[in-house]
Protein backbone atom coordinates (compact mmCIF):
# COMPACT_ATOMS: atom_id res chain seq x y z
CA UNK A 1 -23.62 -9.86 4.89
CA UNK A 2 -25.73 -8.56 5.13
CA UNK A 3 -29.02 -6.37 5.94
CA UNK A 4 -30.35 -4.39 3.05
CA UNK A 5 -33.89 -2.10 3.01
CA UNK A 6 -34.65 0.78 1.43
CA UNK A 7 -34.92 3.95 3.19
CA UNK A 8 -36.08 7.42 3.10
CA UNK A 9 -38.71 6.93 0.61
CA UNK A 10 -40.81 10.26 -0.31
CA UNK A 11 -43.05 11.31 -2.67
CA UNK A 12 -42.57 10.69 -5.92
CA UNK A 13 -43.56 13.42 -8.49
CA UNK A 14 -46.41 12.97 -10.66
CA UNK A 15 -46.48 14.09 -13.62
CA UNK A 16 -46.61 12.85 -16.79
CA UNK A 17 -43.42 11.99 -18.88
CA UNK A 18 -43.25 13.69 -22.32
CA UNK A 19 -41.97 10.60 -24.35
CA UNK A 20 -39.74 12.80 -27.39
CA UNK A 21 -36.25 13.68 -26.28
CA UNK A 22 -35.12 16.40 -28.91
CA UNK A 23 -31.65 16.67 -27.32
CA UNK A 24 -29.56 14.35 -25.20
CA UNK A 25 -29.40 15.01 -21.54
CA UNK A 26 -26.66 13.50 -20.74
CA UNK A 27 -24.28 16.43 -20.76
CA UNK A 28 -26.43 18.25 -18.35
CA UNK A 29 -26.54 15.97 -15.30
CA UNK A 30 -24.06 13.50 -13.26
CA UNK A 31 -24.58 11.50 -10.48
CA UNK A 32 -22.83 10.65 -7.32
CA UNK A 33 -22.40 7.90 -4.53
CA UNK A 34 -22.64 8.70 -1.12
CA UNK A 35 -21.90 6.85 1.96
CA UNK A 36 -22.32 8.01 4.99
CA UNK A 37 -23.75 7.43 8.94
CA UNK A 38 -25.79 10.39 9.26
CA UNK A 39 -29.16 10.02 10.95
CA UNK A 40 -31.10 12.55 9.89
CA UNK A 41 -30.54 12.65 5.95
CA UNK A 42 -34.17 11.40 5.96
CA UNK A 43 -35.73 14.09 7.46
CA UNK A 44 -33.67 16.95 5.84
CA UNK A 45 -34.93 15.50 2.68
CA UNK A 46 -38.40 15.60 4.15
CA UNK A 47 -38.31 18.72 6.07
CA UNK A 48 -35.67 20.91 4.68
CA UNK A 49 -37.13 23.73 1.88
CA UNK A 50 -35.99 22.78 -1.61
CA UNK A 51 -33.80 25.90 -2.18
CA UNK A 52 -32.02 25.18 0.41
CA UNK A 53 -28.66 22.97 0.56
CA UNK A 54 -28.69 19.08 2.86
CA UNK A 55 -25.87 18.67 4.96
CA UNK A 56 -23.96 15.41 4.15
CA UNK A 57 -21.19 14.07 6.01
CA UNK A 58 -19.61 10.91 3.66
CA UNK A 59 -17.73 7.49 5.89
CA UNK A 60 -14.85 6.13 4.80
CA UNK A 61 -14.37 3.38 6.90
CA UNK A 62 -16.19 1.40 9.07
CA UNK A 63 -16.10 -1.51 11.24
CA UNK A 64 -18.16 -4.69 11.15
CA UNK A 65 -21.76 -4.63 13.14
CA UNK A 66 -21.61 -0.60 12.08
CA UNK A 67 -24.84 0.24 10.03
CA UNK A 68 -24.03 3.19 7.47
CA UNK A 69 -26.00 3.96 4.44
CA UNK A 70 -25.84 4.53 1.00
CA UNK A 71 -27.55 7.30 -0.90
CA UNK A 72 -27.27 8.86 -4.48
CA UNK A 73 -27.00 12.12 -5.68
CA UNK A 74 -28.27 13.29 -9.13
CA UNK A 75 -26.26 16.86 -9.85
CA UNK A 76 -28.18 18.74 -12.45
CA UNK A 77 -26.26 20.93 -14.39
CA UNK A 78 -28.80 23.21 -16.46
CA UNK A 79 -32.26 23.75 -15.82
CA UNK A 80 -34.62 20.66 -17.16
CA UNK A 81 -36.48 21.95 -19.93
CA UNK A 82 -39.28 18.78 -19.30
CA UNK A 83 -39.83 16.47 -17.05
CA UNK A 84 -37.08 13.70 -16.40
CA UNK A 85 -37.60 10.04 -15.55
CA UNK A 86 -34.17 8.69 -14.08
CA UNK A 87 -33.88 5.06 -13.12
CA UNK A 88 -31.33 2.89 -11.82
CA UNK A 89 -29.60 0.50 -9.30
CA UNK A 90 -27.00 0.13 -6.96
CA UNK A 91 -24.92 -3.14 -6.57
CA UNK A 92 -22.36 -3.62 -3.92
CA UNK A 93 -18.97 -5.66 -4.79
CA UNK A 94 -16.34 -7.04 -1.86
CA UNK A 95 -12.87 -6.62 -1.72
CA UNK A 96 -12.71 -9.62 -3.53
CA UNK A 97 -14.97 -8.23 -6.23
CA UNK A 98 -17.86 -10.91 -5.96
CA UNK A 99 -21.30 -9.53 -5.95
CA UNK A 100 -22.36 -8.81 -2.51
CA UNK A 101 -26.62 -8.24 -2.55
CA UNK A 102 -28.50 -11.20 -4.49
CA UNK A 103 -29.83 -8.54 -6.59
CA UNK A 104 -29.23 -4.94 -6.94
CA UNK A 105 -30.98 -2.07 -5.29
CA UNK A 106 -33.61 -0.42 -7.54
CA UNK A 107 -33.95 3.41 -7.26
CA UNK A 108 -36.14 6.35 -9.54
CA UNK A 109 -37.88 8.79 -9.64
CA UNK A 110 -38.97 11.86 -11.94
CA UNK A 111 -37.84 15.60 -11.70
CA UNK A 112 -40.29 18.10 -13.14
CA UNK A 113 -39.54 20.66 -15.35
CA UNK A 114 -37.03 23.65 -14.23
CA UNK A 115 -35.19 21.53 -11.95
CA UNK A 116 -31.71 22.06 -11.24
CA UNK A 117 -29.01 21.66 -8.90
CA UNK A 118 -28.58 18.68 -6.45
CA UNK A 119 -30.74 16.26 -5.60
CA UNK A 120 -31.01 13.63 -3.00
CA UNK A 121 -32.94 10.44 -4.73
CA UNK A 122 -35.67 9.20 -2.36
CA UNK A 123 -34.30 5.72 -1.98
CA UNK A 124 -31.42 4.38 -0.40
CA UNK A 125 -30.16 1.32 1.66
CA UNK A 126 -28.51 0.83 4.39
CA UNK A 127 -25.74 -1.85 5.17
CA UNK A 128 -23.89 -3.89 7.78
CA UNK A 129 -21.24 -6.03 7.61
CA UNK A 130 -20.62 -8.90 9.29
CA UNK A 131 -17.77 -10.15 11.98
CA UNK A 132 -16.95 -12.91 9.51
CA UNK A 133 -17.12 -10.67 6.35
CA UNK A 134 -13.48 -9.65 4.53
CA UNK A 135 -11.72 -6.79 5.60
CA UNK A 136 -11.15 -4.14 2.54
CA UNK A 137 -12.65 -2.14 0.64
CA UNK A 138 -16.21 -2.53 -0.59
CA UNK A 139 -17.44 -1.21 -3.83
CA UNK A 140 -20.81 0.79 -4.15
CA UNK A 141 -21.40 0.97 -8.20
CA UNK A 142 -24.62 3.33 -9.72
CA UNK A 143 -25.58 3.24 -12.88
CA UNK A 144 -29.03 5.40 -14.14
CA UNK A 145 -30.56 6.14 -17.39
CA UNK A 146 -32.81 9.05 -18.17
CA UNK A 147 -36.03 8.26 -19.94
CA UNK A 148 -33.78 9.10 -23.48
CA UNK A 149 -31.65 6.33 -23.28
CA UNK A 150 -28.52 8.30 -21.82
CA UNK A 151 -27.17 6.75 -18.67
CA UNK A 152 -24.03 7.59 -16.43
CA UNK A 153 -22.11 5.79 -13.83
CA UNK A 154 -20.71 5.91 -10.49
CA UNK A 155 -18.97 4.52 -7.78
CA UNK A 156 -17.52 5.04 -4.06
CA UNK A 157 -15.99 2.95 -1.66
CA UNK A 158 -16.06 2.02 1.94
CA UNK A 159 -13.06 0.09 4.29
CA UNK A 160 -14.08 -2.50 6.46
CA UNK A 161 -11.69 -2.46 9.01
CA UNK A 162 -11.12 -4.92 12.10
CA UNK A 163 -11.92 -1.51 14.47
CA UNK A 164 -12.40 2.45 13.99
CA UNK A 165 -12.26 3.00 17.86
CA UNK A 166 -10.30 5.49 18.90
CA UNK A 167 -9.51 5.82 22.74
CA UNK A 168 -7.19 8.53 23.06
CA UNK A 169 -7.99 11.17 26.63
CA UNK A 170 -10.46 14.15 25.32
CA UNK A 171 -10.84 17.27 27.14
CA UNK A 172 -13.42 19.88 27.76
CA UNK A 173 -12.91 21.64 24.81
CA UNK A 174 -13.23 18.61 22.20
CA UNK A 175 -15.96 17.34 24.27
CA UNK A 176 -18.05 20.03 23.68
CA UNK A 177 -17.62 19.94 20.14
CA UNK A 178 -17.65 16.49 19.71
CA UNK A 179 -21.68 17.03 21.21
CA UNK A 180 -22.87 20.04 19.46
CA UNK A 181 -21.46 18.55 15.99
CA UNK A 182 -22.43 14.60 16.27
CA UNK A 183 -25.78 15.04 14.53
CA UNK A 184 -23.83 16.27 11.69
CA UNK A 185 -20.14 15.42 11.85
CA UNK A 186 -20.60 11.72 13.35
CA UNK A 187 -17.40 10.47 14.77
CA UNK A 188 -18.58 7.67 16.69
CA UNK A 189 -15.26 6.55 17.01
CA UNK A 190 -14.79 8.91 19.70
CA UNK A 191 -17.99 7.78 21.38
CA UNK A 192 -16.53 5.49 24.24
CA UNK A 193 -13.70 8.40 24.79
CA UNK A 194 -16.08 10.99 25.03
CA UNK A 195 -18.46 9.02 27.63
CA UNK A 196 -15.49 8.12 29.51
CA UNK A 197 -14.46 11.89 29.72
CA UNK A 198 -18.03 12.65 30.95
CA UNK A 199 -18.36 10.20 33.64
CA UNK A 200 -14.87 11.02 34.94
CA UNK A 201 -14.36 14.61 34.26
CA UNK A 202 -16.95 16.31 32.21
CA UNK A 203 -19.89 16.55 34.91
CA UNK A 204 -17.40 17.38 38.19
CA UNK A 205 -16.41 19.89 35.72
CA UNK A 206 -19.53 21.32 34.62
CA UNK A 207 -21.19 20.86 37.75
CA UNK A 208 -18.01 23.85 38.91
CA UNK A 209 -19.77 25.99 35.62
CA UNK A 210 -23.16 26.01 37.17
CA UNK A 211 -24.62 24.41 40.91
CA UNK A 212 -28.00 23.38 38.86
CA UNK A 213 -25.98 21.43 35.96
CA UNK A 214 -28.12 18.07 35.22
CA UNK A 215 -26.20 15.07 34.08
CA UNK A 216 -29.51 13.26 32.67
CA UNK A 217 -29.76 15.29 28.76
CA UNK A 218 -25.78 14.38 28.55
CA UNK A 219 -26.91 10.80 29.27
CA UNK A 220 -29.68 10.87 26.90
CA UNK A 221 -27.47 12.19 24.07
CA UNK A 222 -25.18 9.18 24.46
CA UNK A 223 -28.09 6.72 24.63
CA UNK A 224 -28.99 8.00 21.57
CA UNK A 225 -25.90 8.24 19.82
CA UNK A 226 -24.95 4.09 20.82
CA UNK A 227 -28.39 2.98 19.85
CA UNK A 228 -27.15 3.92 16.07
CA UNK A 229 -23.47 2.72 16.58
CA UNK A 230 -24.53 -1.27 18.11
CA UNK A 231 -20.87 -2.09 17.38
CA UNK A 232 -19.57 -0.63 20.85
CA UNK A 233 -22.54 -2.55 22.64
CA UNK A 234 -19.68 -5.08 24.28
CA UNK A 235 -17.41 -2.05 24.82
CA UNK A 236 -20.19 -0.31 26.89
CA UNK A 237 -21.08 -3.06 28.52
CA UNK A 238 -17.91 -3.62 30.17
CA UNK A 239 -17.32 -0.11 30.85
CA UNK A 240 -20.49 -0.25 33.05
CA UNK A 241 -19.60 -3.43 34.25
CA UNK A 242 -15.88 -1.55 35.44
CA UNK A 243 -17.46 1.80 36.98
CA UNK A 244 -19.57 0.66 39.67
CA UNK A 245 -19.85 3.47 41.46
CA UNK A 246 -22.11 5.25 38.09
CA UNK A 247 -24.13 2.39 38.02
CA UNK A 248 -27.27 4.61 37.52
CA UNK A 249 -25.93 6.76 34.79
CA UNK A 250 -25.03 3.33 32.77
CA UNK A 251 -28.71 2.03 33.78
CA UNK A 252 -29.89 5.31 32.89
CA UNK A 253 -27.94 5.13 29.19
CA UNK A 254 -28.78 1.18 28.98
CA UNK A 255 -32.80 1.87 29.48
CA UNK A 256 -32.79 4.72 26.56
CA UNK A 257 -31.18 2.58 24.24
CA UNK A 258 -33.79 0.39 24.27
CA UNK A 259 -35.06 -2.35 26.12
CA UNK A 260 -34.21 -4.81 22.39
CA UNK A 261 -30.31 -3.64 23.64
CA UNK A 262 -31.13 -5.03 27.16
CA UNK A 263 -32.95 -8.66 26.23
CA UNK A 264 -30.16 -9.08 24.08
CA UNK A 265 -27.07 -8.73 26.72
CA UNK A 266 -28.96 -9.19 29.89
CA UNK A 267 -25.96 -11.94 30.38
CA UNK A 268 -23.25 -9.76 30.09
CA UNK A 269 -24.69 -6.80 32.48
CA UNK A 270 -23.74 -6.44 35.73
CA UNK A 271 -27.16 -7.48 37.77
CA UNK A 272 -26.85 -3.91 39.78
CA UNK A 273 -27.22 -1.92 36.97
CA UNK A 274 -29.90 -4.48 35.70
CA UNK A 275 -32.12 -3.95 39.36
CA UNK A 276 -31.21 -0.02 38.57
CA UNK A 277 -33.04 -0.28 35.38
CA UNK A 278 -36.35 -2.35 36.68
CA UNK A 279 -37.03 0.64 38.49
CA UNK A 280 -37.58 2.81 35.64
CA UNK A 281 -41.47 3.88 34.83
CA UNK A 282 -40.74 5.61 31.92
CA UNK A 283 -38.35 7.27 29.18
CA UNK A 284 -37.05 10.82 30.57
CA UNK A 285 -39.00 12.56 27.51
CA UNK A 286 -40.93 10.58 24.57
CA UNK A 287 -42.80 12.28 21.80
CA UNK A 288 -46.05 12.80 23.29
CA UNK A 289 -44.94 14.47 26.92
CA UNK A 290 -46.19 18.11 26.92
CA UNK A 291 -43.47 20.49 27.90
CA UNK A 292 -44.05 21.07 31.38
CA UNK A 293 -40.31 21.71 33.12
CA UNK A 294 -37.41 24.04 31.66
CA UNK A 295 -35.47 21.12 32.33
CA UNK A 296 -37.36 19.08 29.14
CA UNK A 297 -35.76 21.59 26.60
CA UNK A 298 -32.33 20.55 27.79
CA UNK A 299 -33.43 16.57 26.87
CA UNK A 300 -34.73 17.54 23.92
CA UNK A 301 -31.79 19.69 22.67
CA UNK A 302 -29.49 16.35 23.59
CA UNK A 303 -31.67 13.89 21.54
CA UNK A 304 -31.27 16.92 18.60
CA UNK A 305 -27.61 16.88 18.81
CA UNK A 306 -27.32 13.28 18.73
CA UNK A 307 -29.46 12.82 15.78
CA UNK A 308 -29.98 16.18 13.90
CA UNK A 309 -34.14 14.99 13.69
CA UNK A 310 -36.39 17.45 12.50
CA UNK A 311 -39.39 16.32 15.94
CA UNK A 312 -37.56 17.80 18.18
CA UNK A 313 -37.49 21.28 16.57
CA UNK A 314 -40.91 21.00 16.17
CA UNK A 315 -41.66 20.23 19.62
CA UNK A 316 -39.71 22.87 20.88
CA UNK A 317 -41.12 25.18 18.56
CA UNK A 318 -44.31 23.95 19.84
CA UNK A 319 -44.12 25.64 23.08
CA UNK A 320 -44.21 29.04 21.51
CA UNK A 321 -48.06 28.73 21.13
CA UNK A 322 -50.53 30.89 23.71
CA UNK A 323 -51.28 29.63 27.66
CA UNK A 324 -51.88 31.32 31.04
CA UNK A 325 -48.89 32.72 31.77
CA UNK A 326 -47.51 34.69 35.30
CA UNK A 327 -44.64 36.80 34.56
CA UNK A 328 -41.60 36.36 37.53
CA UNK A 329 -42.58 39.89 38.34
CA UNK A 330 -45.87 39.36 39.33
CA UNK A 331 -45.36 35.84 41.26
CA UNK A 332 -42.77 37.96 42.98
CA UNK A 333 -45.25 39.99 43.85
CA UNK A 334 -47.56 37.28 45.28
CA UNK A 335 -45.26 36.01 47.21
CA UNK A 336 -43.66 39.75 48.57
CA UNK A 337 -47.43 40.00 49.93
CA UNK A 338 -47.14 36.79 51.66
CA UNK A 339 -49.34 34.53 50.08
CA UNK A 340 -48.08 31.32 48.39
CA UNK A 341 -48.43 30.49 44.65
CA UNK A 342 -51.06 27.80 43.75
CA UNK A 343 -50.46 25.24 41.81
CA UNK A 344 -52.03 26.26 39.19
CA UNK A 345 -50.18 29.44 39.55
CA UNK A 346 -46.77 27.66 39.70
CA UNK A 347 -47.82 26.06 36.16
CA UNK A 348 -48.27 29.48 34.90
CA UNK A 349 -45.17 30.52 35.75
CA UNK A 350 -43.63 28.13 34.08
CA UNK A 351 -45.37 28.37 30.99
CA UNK A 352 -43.55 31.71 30.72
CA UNK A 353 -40.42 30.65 31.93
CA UNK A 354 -40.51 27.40 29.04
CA UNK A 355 -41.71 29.98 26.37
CA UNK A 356 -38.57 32.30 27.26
CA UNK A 357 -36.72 29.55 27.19
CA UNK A 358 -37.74 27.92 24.26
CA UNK A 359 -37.30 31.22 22.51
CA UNK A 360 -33.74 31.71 23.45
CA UNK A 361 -32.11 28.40 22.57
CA UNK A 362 -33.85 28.34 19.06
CA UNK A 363 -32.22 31.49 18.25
CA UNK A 364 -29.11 30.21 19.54
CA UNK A 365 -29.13 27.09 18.19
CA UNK A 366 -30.26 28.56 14.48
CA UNK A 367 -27.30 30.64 14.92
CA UNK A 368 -24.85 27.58 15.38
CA UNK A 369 -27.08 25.12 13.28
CA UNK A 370 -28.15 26.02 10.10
CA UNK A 371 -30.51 22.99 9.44
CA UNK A 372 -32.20 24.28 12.90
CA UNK A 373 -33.24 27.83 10.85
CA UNK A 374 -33.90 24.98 8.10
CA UNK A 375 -36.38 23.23 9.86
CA UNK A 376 -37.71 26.72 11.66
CA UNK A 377 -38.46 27.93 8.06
CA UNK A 378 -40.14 24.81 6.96
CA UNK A 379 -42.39 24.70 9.69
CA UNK A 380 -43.15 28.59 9.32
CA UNK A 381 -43.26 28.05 5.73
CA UNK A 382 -45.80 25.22 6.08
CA UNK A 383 -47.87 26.59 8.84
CA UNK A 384 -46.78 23.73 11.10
CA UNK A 385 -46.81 25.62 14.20
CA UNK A 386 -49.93 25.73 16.74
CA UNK A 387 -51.36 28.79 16.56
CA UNK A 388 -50.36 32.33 15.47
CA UNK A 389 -48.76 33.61 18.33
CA UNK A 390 -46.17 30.94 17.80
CA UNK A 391 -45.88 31.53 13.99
CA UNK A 392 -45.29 34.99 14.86
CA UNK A 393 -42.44 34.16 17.57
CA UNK A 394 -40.61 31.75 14.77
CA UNK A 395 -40.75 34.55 12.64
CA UNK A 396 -39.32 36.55 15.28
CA UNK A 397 -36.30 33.74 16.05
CA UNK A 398 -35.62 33.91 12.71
CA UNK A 399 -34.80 37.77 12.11
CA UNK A 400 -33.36 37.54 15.45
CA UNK A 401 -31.13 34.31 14.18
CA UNK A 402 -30.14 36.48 11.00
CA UNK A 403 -29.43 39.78 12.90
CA UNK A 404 -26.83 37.52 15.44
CA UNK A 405 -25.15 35.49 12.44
CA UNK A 406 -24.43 38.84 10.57
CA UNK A 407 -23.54 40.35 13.96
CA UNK A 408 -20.87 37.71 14.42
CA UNK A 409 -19.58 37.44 10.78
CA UNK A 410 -18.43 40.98 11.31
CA UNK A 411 -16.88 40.80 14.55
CA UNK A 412 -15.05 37.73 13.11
CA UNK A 413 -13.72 40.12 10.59
């Protein structure tokens, strides 16, 4: 064992503790242990409104060279009538029951008065076993105090097992949901089956759906998804070593993991897919590209469903905002009267057709994704947006996101 860090530290509250407890508190809180492989706990804690609910998917078992993290929840019973100071730590046993970390994890933080409900504390850490580490269950054990004296205890566990894949066929259907769910349902032990379906099957197939399918955000999602899951690195490795007519969709997943993945198993990839990736400029989309093409919201959608990360909401969201625009009517027009469309016209047009775009697939998406109308409302909420015409327009998705949901809770019934 082992690496240990804290993670997903926010702001801690400020306020000053009153020091006379009149009644024990103890009675109206709890706490819990969570472990889980989710990538984007961080920013729902960052980004996602407090009255609203996190979505937490807990891990079981894992294999060795898996990272997966371990969070606390403090469950609040009754309203806080003043504000709380709770403190504690997290230690980690083996299956053998020997002490794991050299010392144990430190976490606290204060809740202000009025608080209730469930709450996320702002530190964590994050763990990964090693090849040579026992198999069995490990033990994650919590104990915090309140600044009264009154403490409470917890504990969860986690298998290490020898491997978690699981390579049976997948088809269309799972595929599909296997994407659209990773961010918050990770199974990464379907990861290598579901790549495999999609290089064999998956883009034939959808390429049948629609003649201007593009396998690249598909690609991206999986690059995305392994760079958090380094245990199948030797597994994908040899599968790109074995398909060698997709060479470039392995050296295009391969360069988007990172080129830390590549230095480290230059060895064991095949030198074609290595000459594939030399080639490469640049990542397909990065943080700072401006939304120029359609075809940008598709990447950015992948990366969303891989991770669940609030940035690529924002950047979407982010296209919403005022430029020249030229509707298709009137560039139709231009070009019924025989005259070509400038360049600068061409840009225009696609300003509208990105906007449109944009538009659509948030209200889709916060229809299918609630932490996408999350993250819509936070940056509504928080004036995050550009410039008014885009905070009107997310106001807009929103009501339009609302209408749809209701619309399809009663058909379901």
């Amino acid at each position: 064992m082992k690496q240990f860090k804290d993670i997903l530290k926010t702001k801690i509250f400020s306020i000053a503790l009153i020091l006379f407890c009149t009644l024990p508190l103890s009675a109206g809180w709890e706490i819990k242990v969570m472990p889980h492989i989710m990538a984007n706990l961080g920013d729902q804690l960052r980004y996602v409104l407090p009255h609203r609910g996190l979505q937490i998917t807990s891990v079981s078992k894992v294999e060795p060279d898996q990272p997966f993290y371990v969070n606390a929840a403090l469950i609040l019973k009754t309203p806080l009538k003043k504000p709380v100071k709770f403190s504690g730590s997290i230690t980690m046993t083996d299956p053998d029951g020997k002490a794991a970390f050299p010392k144990p994890a430190n976490i606290s933080f204060t809740m202000p008065a009025g608080a209730r409900g469930i709450h996320i504390f702002p530190n964590g850490i994050i763990v990964k076993a090693d090849k040579q580490d026992k198999r069995g269950k490990q033990r994650f054990s919590l104990t915090v105090s309140d600044d009264c004296g009154n403490a409470q205890t917890a504990s969860a566990e986690i298998e290490l097992v020898d491997s978690i894949t699981d390579f049976r066929m997948m088809d269309f259907k799972e595929f599909n949901k296997f994407i659209q769910s990773y961010y918050m349902a990770p199974k990464p032990e379907r990861l290598l089956a579901a790549l495999n379906y999609y290089l064999t099957e998956g883009i034939t197939e959808l390429r049948h759906k629609s003649r201007r399918f593009n396998p690249l955000p598909g690609l991206l999602f999986f690059a995305d998804a392994f760079r958090y899951n380094p245990q199948f690195f030797d597994e994908l490795i040899k599968m790109g070593n074995s398909a060698k007519p997709k060479d470039q969709y392995f050296a295009t997943i391969y360069y988007h993991i990172g080129q830390k993945f590549i230095d480290l198993h230059k060895d064991k990839i095949n030198p074609v897919i290595l000459k594939q990736i030399s080639k490469y400029k640049k990542p397909l989309i990065t943080a700072n590209d401006e939304i120029k093409f359609p075809q940008q919201l598709d990447l950015l959608w992948m990366k969303f469903y891989a991770n669940g990360k609030f940035e690529f909401v924002h950047k979407i969201a982010g296209t919403l905002k005022k430029q020249p625009e030229l509707s298709a009517k009137e560039a139709q027009q231009i070009m019924a009267s025989g005259k070509k469309l400038s360049p600068e016209q061409r840009q225009h047009l696609l300003n509208s057709v990105i906007r449109v775009g944009s538009a659509g697939s948030l209200i889709a998406n916060s229809v299918r994704h609630r932490v996408v109308r999350f993250y819509l409302e936070t940056i509504l909420t928080k004036k995050l947006y550009p410039d008014k015409q885009a905070g009107d327009t997310i106001s807009w998705i929103l009501s339009r996101a609302k209408e749809k949901a209701k619309s399809t809770q009663g058909n379901k019934k």
